[in-house]
Protein backbone atom coordinates (compact mmCIF):
# COMPACT_ATOMS: atom_id res chain seq x y z
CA UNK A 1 -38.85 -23.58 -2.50
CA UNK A 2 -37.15 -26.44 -3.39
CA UNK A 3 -35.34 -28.41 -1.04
CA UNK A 4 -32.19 -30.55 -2.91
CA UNK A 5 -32.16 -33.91 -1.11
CA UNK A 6 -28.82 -35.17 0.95
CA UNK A 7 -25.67 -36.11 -1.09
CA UNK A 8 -23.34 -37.65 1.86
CA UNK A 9 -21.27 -39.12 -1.39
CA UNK A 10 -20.40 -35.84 -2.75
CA UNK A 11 -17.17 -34.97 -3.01
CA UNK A 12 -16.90 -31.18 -2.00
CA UNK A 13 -13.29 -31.02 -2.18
CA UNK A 14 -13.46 -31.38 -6.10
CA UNK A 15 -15.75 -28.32 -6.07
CA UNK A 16 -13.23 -26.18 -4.51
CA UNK A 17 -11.21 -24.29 -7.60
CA UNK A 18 -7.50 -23.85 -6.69
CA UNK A 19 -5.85 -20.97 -8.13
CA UNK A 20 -1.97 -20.62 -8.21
CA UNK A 21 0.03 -17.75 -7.05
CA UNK A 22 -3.04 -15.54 -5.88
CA UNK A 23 -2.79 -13.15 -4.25
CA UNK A 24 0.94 -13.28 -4.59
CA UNK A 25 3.19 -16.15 -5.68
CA UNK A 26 3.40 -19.02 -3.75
CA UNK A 27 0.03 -18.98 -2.41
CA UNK A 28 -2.51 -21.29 -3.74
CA UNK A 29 -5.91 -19.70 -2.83
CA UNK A 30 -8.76 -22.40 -2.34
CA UNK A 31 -12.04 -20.24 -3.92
CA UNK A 32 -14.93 -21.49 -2.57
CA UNK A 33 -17.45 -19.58 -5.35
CA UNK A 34 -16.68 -22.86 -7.64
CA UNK A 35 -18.70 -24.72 -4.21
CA UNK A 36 -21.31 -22.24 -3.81
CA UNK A 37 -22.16 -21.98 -7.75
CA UNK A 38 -22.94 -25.73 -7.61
CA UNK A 39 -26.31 -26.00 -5.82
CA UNK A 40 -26.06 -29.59 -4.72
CA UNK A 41 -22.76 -29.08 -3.57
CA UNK A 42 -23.61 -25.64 -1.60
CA UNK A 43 -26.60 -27.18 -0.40
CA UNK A 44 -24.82 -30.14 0.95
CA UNK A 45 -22.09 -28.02 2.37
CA UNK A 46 -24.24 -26.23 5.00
CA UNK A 47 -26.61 -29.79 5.21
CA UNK A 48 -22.79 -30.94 6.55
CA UNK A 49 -22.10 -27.96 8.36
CA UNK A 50 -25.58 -27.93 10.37
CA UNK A 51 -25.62 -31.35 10.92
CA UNK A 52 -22.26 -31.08 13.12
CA UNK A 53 -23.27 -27.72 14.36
CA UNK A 54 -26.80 -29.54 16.07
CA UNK A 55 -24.49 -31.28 18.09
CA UNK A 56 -23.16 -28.21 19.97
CA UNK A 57 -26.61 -26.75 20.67
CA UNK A 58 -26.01 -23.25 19.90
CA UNK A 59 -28.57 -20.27 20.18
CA UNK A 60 -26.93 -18.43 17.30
CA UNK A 61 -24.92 -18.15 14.55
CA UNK A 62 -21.99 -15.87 14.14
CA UNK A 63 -20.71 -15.30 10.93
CA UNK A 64 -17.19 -13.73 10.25
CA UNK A 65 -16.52 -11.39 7.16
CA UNK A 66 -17.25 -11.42 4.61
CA UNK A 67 -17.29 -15.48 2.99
CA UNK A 68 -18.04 -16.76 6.65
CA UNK A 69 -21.83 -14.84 5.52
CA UNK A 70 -22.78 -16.99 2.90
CA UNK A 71 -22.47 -20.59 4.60
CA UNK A 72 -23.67 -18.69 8.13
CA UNK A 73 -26.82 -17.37 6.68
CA UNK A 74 -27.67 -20.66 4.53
CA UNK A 75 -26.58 -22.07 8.17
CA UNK A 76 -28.91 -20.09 10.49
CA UNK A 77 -31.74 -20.42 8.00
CA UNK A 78 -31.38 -24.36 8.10
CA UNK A 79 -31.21 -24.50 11.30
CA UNK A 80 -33.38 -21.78 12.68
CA UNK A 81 -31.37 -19.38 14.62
CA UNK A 82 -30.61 -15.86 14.38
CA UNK A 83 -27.41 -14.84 12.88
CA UNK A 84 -24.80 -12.11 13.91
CA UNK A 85 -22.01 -10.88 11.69
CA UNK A 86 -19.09 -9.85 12.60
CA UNK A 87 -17.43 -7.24 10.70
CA UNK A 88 -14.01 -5.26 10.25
CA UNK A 89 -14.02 -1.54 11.94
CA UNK A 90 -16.49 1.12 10.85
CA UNK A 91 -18.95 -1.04 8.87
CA UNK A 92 -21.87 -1.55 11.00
CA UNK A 93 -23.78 1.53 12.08
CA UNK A 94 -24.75 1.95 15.33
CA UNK A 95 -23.31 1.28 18.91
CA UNK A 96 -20.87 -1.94 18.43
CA UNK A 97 -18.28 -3.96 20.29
CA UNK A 98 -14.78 -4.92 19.37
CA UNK A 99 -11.63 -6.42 19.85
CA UNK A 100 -8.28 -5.67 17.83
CA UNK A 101 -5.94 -8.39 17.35
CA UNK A 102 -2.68 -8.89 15.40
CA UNK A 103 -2.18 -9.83 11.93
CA UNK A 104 0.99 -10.79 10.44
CA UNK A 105 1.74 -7.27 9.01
CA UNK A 106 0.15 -5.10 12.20
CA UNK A 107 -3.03 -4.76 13.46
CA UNK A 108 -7.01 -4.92 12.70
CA UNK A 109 -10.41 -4.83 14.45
CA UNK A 110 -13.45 -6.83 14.81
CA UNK A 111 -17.01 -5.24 15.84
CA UNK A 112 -20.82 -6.53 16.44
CA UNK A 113 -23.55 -4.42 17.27
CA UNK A 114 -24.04 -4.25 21.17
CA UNK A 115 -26.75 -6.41 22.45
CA UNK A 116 -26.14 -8.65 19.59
CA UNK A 117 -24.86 -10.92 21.51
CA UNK A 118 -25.84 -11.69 25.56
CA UNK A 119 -24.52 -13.06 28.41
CA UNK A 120 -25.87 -16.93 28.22
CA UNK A 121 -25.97 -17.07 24.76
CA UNK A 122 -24.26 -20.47 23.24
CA UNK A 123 -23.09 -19.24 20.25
CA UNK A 124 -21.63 -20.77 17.15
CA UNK A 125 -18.63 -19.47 14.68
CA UNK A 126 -18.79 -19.76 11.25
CA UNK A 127 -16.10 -18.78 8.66
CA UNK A 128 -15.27 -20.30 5.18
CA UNK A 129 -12.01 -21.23 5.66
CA UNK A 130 -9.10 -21.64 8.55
CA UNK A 131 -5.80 -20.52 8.14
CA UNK A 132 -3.76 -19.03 11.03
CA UNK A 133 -6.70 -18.88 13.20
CA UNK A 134 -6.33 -15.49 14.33
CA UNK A 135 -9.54 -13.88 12.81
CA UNK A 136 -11.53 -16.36 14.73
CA UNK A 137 -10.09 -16.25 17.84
CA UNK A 138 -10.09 -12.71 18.01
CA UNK A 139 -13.86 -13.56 17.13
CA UNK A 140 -14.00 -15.61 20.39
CA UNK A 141 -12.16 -13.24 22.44
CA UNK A 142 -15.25 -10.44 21.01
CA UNK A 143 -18.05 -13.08 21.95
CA UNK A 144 -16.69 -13.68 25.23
CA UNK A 145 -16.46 -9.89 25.98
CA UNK A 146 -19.76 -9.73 25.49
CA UNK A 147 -20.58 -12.71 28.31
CA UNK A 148 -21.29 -15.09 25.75
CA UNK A 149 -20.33 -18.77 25.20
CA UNK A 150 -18.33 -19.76 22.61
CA UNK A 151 -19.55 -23.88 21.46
CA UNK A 152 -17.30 -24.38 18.98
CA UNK A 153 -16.08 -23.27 15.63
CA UNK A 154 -17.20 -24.78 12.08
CA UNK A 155 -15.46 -24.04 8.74
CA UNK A 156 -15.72 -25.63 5.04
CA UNK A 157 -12.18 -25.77 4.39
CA UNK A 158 -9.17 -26.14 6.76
CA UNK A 159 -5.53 -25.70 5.84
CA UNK A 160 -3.89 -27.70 8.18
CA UNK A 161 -0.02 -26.30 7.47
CA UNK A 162 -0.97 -23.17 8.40
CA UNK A 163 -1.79 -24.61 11.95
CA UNK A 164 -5.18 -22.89 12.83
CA UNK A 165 -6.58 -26.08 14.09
CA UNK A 166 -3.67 -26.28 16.19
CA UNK A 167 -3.70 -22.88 17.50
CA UNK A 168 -7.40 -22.65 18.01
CA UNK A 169 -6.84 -26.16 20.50
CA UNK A 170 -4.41 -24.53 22.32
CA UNK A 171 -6.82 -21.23 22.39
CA UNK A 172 -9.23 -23.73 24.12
CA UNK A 173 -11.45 -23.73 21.10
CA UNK A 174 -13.21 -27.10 19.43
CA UNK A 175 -13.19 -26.74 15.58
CA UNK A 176 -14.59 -28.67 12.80
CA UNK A 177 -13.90 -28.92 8.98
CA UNK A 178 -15.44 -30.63 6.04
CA UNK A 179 -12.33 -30.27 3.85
CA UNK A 180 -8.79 -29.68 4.11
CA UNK A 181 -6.16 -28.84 1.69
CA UNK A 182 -2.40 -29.65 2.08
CA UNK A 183 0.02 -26.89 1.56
CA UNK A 184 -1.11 -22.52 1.43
């Protein structure tokens, strides 16, 4: 394997693609596969990422559907720690756990295999971008259930007018970013 050596000067905000008016007009979506299709700048991503997530300590990783995967695996690899995804409704087999929480438009669920997670367990969130916040609270509300700590959450890109970070504060939850966007 070949390991790509630190780029602290790279710009991972110009790796981002922005594409207009997707998935409806208005919206500009922030596509992270322009990131993860550059090695160095993938690779430097989750160097970034696991560098801030050392500081919390955690015993695992928990990834949130379905981009949260990529930089959580690449994460929990780096860093080694297990990792435990969490999934929308009826796609893990086996015994799980969940939590339903609102979305703008109604209602959804979140679910991890039982015993996934245990009480004592300092565990780490890890999702690709934050928006509203709601998918990763809900996320905290499900690791908590399940007696375990939440340490913080980490993303790649934050869009701050959407107010997540300010939300997940309020929710008692520490967050981190490596990039943030103005505007949807």
């Amino acid at each position: 394997m070949i390991a790509l050596p630190p780029q602290p000067d790279l710009d991972l905000a110009s790796l981002v693609r922005t594409i207009p008016d997707f998935p409806k007009p208005g919206i500009q979506f922030r596509d992270i596969t322009t990131l993860i299709g550059d090695a160095a700048g993938f690779a430097e991503a989750v160097r970034r990422l696991a560098v801030r997530a050392a500081s919390y300590s955690p015993d695992l990783i928990v990834a949130v559907e379905a981009r949260g995967f990529l930089f959580g695996a690449a994460m929990a690899t780096a860093m080694g720690l297990g990792l435990v995804p969490v999934r929308k409704a009826g796609k893990l087999p086996g015994v799980t756990i969940g939590v339903d929480y609102e979305l703008e438009y109604g209602t959804d669920r979140l679910e991890l295999h039982e015993g996934a997670v245990l009480p004592g367990h300092r565990v780490l969130l890890i999702d690709d971008l934050l928006a509203t916040g709601g998918t990763i609270l809900a996320t905290a509300d499900l690791i908590r259930s399940a007696g375990a700590e939440v340490a913080a959450a980490l993303f790649v890109i934050d869009l701050p007018d959407l107010g997540g970070s300010a939300r997940l504060a309020a929710g008692g939850l520490a967050c981190e970013t490596l990039i943030a966007f103005d505007g949807d």
